[in-house]
C-alpha atoms as a PDB file:
ATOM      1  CA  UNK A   1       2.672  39.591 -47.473  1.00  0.00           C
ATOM      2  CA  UNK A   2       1.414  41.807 -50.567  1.00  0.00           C
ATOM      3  CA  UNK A   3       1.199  45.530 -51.757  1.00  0.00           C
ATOM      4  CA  UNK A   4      -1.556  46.971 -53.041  1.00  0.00           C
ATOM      5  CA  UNK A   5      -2.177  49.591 -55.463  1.00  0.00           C
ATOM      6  CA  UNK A   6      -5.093  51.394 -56.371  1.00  0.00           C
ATOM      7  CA  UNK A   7      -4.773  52.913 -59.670  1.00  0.00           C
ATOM      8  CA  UNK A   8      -7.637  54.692 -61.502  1.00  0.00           C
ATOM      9  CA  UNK A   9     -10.292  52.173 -61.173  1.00  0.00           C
ATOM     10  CA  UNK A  10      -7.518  48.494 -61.402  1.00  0.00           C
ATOM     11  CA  UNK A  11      -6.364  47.656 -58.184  1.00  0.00           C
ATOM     12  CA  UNK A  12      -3.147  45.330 -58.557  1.00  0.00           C
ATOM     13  CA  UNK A  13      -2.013  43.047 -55.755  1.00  0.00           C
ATOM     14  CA  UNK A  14       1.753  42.595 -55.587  1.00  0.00           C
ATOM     15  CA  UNK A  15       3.173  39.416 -54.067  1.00  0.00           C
ATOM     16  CA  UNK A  16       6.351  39.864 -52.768  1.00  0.00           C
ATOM     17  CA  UNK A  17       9.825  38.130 -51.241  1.00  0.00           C
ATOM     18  CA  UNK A  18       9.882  34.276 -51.127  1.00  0.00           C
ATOM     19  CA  UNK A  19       6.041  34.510 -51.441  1.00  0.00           C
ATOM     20  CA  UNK A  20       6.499  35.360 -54.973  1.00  0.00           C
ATOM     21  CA  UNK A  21       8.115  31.757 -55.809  1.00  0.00           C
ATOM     22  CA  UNK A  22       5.254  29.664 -53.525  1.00  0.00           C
ATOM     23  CA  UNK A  23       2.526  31.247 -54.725  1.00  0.00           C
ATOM     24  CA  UNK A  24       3.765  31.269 -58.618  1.00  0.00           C
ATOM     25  CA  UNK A  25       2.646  34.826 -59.043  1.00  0.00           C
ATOM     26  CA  UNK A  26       3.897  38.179 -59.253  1.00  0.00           C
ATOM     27  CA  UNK A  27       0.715  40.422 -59.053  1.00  0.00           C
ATOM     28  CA  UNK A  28      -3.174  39.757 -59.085  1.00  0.00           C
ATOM     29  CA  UNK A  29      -5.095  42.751 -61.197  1.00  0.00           C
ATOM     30  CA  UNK A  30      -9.064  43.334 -60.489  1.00  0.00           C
ATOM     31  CA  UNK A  31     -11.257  46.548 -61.400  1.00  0.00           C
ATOM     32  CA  UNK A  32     -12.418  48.153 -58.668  1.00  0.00           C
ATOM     33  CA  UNK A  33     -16.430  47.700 -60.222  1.00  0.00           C
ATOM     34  CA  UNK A  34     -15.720  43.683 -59.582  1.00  0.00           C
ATOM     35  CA  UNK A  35     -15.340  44.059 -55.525  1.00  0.00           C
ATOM     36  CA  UNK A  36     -18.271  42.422 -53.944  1.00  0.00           C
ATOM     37  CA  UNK A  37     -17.230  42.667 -50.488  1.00  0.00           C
ATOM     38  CA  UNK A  38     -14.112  43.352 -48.626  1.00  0.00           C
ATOM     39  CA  UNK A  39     -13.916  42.355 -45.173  1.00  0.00           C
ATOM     40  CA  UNK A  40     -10.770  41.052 -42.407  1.00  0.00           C
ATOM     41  CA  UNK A  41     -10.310  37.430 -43.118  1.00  0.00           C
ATOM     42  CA  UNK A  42     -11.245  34.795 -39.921  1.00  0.00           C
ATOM     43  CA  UNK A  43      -8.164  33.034 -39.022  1.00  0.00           C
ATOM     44  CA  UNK A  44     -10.014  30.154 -39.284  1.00  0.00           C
ATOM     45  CA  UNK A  45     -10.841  30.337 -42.983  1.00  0.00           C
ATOM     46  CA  UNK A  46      -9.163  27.700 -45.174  1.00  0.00           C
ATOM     47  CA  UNK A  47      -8.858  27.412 -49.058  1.00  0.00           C
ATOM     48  CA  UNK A  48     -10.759  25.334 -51.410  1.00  0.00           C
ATOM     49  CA  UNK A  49      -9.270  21.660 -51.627  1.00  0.00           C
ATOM     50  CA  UNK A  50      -7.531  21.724 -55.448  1.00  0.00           C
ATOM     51  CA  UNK A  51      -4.325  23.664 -54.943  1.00  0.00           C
ATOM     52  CA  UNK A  52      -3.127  24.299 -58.514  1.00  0.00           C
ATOM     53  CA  UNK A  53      -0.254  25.874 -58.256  1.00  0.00           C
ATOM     54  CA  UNK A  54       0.636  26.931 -54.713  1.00  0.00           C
ATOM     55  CA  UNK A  55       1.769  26.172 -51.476  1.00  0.00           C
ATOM     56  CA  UNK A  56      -0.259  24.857 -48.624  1.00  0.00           C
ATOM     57  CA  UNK A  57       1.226  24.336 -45.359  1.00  0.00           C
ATOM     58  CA  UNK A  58      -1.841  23.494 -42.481  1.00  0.00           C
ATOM     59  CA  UNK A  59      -2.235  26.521 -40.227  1.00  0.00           C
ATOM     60  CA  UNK A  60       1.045  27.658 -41.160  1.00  0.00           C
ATOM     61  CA  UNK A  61       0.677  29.146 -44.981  1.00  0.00           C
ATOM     62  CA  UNK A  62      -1.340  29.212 -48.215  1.00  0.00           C
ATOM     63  CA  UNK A  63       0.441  30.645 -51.087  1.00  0.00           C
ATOM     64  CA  UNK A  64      -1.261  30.212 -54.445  1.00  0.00           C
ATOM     65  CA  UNK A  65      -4.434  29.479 -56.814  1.00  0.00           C
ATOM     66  CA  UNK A  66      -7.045  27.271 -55.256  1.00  0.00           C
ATOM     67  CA  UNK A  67      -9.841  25.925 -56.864  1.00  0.00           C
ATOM     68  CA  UNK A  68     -13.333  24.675 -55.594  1.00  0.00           C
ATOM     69  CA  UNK A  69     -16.708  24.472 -56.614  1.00  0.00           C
ATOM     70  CA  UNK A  70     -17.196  27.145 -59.048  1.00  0.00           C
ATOM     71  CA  UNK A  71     -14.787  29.110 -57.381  1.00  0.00           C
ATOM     72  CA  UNK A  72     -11.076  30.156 -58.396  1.00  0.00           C
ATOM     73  CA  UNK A  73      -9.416  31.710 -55.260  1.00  0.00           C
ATOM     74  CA  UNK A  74      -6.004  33.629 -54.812  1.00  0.00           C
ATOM     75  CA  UNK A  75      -4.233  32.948 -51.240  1.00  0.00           C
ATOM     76  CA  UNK A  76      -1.170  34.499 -49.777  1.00  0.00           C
ATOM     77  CA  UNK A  77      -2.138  34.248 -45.692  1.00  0.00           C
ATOM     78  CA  UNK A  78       0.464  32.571 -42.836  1.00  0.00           C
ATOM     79  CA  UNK A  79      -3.148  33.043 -40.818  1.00  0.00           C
ATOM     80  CA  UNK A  80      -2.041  35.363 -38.320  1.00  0.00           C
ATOM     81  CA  UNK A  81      -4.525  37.817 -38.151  1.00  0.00           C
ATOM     82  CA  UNK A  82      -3.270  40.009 -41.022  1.00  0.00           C
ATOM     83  CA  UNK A  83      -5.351  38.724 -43.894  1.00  0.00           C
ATOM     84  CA  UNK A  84      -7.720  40.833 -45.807  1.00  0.00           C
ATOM     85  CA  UNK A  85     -10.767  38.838 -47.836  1.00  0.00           C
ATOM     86  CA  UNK A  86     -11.656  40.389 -51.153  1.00  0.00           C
ATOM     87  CA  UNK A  87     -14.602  38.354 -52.804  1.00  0.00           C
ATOM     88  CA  UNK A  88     -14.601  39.353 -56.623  1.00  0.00           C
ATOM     89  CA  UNK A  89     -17.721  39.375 -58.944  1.00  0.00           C
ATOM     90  CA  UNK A  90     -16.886  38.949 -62.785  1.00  0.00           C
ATOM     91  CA  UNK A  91     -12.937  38.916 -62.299  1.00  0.00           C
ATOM     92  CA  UNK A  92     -10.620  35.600 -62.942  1.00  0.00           C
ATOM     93  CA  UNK A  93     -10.958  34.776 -59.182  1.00  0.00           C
ATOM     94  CA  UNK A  94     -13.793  34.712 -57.280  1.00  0.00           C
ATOM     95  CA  UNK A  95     -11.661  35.798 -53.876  1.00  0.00           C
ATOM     96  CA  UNK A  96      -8.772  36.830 -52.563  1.00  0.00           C
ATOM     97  CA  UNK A  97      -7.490  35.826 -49.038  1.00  0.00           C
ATOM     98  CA  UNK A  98      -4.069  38.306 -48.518  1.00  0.00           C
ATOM     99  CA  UNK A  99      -1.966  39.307 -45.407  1.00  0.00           C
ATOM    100  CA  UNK A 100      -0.998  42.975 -45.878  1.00  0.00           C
ATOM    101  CA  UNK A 101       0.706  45.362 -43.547  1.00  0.00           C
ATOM    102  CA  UNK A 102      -2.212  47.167 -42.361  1.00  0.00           C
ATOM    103  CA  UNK A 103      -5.271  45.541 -42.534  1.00  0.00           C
ATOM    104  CA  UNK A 104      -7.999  48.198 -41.352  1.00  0.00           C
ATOM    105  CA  UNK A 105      -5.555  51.044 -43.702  1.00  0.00           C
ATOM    106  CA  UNK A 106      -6.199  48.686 -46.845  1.00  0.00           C
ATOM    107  CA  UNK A 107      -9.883  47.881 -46.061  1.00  0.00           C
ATOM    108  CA  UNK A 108     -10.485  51.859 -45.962  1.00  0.00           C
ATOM    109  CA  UNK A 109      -8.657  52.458 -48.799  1.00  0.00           C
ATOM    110  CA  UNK A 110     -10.729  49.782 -50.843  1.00  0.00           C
ATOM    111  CA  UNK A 111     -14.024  50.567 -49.329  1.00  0.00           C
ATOM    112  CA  UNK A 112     -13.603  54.243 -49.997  1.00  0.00           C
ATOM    113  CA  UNK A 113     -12.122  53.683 -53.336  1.00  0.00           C
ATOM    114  CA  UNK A 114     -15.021  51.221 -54.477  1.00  0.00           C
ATOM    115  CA  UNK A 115     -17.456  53.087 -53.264  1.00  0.00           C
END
């Protein structure tokens, strides 16, 4: 599970607990201009095949930096239902698949705060 935190126009994702050491990353920081679209995440969405570094567990976790075909993705999801997708336009990754807390309260907070 993550934070996130909206601060003047950077939003920073915060990995935290154990996920911290699978996914080999403390925080994720966008701009708020760089949000394409922001939507729940399908349980049935999976990462791009090059894990590098991470964790991928099938249909139990993905923890980590995946990389694809011109994409560069950030995943921290035990694909529950609690996943938020954040597809990024100009930023280091091209999306972000996270579990958070709250999943409507985050997707109004970023659609409101990107707007």
């Amino acid at each position: 599970m993550v934070e996130l935190e909206i601060a003047g126009t950077t939003v920073t994702v915060h990995v935290t607990g154990t996920h911290r050491v699978l996914a080999l990353r403390e925080r994720v920081t966008f701009d708020l201009s760089e949000i394409a679209a922001v939507t729940e995440a399908e349980v049935d969405l999976r990462p791009p095949w090059l894990r590098a570094p991470g964790a991928f567990f099938p249909g139990v976790i993905a923890a980590g930096t995946f990389r694809g075909k011109g994409r560069k993705e950030f995943w921290d999801t035990h694909f529950a239902g609690q996943g938020v997708r954040i597809d990024l336009a100009g930023a280091d990754f091209t999306r972000l698949v996270v579990d958070v807390a709250d999943p409507d309260l985050v997707l109004r907070e970023l659609r409101t705060a990107a707007a």
